[in-house]
C-alpha atoms as a PDB file:
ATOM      1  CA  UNK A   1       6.816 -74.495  34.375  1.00  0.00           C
ATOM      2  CA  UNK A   2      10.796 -74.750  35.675  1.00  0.00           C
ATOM      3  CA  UNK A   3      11.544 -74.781  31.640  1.00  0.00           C
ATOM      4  CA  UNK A   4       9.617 -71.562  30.918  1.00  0.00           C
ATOM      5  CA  UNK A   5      11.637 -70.109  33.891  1.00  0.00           C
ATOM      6  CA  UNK A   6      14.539 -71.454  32.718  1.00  0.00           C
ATOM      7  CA  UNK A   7      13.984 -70.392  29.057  1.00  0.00           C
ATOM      8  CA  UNK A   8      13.376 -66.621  30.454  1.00  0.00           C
ATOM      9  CA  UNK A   9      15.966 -66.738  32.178  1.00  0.00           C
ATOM     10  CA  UNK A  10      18.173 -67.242  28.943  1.00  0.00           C
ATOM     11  CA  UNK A  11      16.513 -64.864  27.012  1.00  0.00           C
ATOM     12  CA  UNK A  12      17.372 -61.967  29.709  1.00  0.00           C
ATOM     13  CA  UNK A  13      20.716 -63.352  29.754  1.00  0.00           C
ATOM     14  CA  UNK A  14      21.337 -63.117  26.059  1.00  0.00           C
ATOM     15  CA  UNK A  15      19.481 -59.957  25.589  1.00  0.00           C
ATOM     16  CA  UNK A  16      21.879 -58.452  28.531  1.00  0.00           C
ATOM     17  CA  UNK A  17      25.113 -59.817  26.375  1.00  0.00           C
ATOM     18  CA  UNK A  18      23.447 -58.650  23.009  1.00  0.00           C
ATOM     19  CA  UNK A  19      22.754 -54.936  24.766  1.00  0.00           C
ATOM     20  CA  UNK A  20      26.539 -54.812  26.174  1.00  0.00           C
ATOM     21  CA  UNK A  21      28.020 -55.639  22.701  1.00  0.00           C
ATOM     22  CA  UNK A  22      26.075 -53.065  21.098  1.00  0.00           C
ATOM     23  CA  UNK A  23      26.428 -50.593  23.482  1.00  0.00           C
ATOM     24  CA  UNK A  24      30.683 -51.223  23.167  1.00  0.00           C
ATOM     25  CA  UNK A  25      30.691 -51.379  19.585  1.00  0.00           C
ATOM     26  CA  UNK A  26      28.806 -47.901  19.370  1.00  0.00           C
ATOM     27  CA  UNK A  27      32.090 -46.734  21.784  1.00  0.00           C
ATOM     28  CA  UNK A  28      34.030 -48.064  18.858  1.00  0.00           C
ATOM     29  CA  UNK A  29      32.818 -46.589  16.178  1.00  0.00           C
ATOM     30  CA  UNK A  30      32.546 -43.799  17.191  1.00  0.00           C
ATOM     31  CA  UNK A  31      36.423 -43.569  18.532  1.00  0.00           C
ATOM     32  CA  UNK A  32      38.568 -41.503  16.532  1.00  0.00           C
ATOM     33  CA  UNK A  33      40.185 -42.758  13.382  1.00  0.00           C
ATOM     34  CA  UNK A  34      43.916 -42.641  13.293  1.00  0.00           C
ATOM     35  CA  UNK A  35      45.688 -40.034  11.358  1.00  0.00           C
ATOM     36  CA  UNK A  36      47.215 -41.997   8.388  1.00  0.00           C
ATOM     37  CA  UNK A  37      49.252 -38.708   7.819  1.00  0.00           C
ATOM     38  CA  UNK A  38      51.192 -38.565  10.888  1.00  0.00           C
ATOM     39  CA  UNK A  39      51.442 -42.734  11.114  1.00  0.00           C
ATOM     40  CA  UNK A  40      52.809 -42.482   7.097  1.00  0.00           C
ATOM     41  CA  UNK A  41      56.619 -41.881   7.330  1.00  0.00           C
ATOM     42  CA  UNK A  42      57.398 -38.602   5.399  1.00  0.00           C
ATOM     43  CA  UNK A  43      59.826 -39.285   2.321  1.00  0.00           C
ATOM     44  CA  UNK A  44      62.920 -37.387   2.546  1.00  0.00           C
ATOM     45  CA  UNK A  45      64.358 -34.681   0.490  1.00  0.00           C
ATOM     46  CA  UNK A  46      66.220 -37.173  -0.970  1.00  0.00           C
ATOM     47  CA  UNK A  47      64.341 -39.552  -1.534  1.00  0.00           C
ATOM     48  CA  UNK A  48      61.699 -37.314  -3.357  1.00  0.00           C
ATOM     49  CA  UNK A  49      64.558 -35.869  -5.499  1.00  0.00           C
ATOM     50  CA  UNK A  50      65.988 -39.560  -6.443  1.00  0.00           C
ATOM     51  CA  UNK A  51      62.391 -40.348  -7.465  1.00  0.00           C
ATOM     52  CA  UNK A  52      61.843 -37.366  -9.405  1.00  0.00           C
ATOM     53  CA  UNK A  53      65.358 -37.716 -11.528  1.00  0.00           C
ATOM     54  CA  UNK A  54      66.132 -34.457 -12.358  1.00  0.00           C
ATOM     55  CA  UNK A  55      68.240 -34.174 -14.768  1.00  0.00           C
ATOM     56  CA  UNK A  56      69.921 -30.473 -14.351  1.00  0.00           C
ATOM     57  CA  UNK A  57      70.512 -27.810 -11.533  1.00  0.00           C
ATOM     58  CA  UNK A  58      67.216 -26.374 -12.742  1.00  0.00           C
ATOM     59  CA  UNK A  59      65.058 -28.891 -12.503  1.00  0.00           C
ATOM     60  CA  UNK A  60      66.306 -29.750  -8.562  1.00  0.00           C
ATOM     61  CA  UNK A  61      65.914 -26.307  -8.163  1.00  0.00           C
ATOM     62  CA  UNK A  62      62.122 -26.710  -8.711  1.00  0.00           C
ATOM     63  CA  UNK A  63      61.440 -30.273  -7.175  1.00  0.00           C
ATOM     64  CA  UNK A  64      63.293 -28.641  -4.051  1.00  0.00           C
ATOM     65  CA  UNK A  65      60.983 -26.032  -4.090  1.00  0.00           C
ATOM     66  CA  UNK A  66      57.725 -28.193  -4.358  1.00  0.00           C
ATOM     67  CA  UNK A  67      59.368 -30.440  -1.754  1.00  0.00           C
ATOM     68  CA  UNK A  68      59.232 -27.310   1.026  1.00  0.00           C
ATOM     69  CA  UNK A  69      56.000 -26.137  -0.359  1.00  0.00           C
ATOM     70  CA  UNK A  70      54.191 -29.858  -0.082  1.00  0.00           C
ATOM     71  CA  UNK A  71      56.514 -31.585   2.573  1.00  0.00           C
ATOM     72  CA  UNK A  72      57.909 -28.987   4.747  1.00  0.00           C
ATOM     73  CA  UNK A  73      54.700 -26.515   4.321  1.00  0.00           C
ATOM     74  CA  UNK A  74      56.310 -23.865   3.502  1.00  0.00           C
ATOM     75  CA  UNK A  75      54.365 -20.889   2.517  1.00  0.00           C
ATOM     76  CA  UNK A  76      57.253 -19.359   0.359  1.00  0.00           C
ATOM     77  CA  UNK A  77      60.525 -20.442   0.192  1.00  0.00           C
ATOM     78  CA  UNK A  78      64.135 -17.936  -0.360  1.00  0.00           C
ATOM     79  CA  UNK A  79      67.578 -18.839  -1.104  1.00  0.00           C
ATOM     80  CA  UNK A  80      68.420 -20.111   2.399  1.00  0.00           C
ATOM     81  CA  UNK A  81      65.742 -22.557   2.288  1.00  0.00           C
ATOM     82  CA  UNK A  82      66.908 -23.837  -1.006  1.00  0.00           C
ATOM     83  CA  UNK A  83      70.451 -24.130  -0.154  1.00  0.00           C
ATOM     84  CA  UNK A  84      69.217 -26.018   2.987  1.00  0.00           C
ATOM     85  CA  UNK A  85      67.248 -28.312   0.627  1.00  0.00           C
ATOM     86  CA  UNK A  86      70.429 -28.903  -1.512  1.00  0.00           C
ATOM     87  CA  UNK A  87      72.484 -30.082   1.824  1.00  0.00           C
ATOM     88  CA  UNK A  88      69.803 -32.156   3.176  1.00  0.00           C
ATOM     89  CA  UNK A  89      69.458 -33.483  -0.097  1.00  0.00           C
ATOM     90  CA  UNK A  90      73.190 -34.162  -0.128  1.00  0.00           C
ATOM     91  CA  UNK A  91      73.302 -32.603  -3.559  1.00  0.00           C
ATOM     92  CA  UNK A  92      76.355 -29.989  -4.241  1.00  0.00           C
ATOM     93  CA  UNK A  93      74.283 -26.489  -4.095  1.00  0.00           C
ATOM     94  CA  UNK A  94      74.592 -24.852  -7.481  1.00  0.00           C
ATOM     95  CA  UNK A  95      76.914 -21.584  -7.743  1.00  0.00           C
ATOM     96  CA  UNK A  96      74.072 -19.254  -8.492  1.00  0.00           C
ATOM     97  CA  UNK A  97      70.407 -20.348  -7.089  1.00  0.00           C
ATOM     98  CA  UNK A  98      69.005 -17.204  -8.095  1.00  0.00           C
ATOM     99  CA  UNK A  99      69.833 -17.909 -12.018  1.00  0.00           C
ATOM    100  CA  UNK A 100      67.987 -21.505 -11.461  1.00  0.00           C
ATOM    101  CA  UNK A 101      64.900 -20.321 -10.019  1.00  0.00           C
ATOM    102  CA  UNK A 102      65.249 -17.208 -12.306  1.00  0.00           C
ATOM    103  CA  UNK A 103      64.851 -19.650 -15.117  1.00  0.00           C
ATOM    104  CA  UNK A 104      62.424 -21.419 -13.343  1.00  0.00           C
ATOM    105  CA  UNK A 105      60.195 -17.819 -13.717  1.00  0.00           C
ATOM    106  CA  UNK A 106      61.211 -17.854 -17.030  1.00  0.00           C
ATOM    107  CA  UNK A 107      59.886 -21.215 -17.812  1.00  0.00           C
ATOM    108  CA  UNK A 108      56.471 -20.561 -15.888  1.00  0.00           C
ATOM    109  CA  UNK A 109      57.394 -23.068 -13.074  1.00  0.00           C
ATOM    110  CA  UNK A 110      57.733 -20.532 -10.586  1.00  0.00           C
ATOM    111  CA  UNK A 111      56.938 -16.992  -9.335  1.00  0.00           C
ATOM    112  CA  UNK A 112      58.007 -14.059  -6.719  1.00  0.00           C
ATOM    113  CA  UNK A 113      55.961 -14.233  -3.485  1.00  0.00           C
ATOM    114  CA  UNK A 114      54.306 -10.883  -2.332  1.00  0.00           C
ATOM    115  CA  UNK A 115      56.156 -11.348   0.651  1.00  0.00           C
ATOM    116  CA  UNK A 116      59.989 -11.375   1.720  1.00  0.00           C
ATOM    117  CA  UNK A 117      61.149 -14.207   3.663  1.00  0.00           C
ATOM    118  CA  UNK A 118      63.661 -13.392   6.770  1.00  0.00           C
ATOM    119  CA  UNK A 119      64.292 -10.355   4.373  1.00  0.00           C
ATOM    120  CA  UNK A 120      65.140 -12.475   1.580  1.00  0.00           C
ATOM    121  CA  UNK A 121      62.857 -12.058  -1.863  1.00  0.00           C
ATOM    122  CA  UNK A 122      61.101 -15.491  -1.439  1.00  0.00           C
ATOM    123  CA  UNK A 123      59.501 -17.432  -4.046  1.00  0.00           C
ATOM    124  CA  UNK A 124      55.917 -19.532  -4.903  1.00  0.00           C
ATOM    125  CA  UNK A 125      55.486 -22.674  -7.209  1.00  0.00           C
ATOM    126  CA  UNK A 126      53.139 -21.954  -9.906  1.00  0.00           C
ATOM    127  CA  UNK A 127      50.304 -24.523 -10.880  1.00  0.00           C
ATOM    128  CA  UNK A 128      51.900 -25.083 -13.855  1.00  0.00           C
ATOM    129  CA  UNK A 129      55.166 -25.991 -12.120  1.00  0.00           C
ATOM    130  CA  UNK A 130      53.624 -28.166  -9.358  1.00  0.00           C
ATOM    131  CA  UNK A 131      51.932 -29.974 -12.228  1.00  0.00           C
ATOM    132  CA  UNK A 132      55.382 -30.381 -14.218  1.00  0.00           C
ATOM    133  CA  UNK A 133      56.692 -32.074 -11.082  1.00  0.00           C
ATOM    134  CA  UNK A 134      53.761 -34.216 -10.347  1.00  0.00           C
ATOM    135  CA  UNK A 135      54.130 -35.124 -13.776  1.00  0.00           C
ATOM    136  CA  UNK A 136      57.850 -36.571 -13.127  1.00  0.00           C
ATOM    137  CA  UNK A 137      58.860 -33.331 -14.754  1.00  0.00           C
ATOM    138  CA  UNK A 138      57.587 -34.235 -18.013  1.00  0.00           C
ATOM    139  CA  UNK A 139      55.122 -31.947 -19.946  1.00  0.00           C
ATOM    140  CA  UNK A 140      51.622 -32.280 -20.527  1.00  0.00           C
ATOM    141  CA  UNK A 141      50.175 -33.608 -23.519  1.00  0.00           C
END
């Protein structure tokens, strides 16, 4: 009889470990995830530009512009921002940004925003151009 006692005894014991495990990993998984966006380390504006290689005042024009749009969240971005993007990039900022992002338009890379930014005309990637750059600023086949 002591062994059946015993042998009870046990069995309460390991169903009182086997109810405490489950009932901790239940806490765990159902703890939050971590944010792998905010534990990544964002890629600077130079960096992005030096991976991107463009190869004219143009073309940084437009991977500066996707930069604030995807990196910086930018909604729109004007001439200040840009010339901003040019210093932080340590890149000498071109004589006339209008004339790059003009021919940005031009090329169907970008367009005017509805709205002015700090009373500055501000300005949108298109699909087309965030697709150039994704592309490494080579067309589409």
């Amino acid at each position: 009889m002591a062994i059946c006692e015993e042998l009870d005894k046990m069995d309460e014991e390991i169903k009182r470990i086997l109810d405490d495990h489950e009932r901790r990993i239940k806490a765990l998984e159902g703890s939050p995830k971590p944010d792998t966006k905010k534990t990544m380390k964002q890629i600077s504006i130079k960096e992005f530009l030096l991976t991107k290689e463009p190869k004219d005042d143009i073309q940084k024009t437009l991977v500066i512009g996707y930069y604030l749009e995807k990196y910086e969240n930018l909604n729109c971005f004007n001439v200040k921002d840009l010339e901003n993007g040019f210093r932080e990039a340590k890149e000498k900022i071109p004589e006339n940004i209008n004339d790059k992002v003009n021919q940005n338009i031009k090329n169907g890379y970008m367009m005017g925003s509805k709205e002015k930014k700090d009373n500055f005309k501000a300005w949108n990637l298109t699909n087309s151009g965030e697709r150039f750059v994704d592309n490494d600023l080579k067309k589409e086949k």
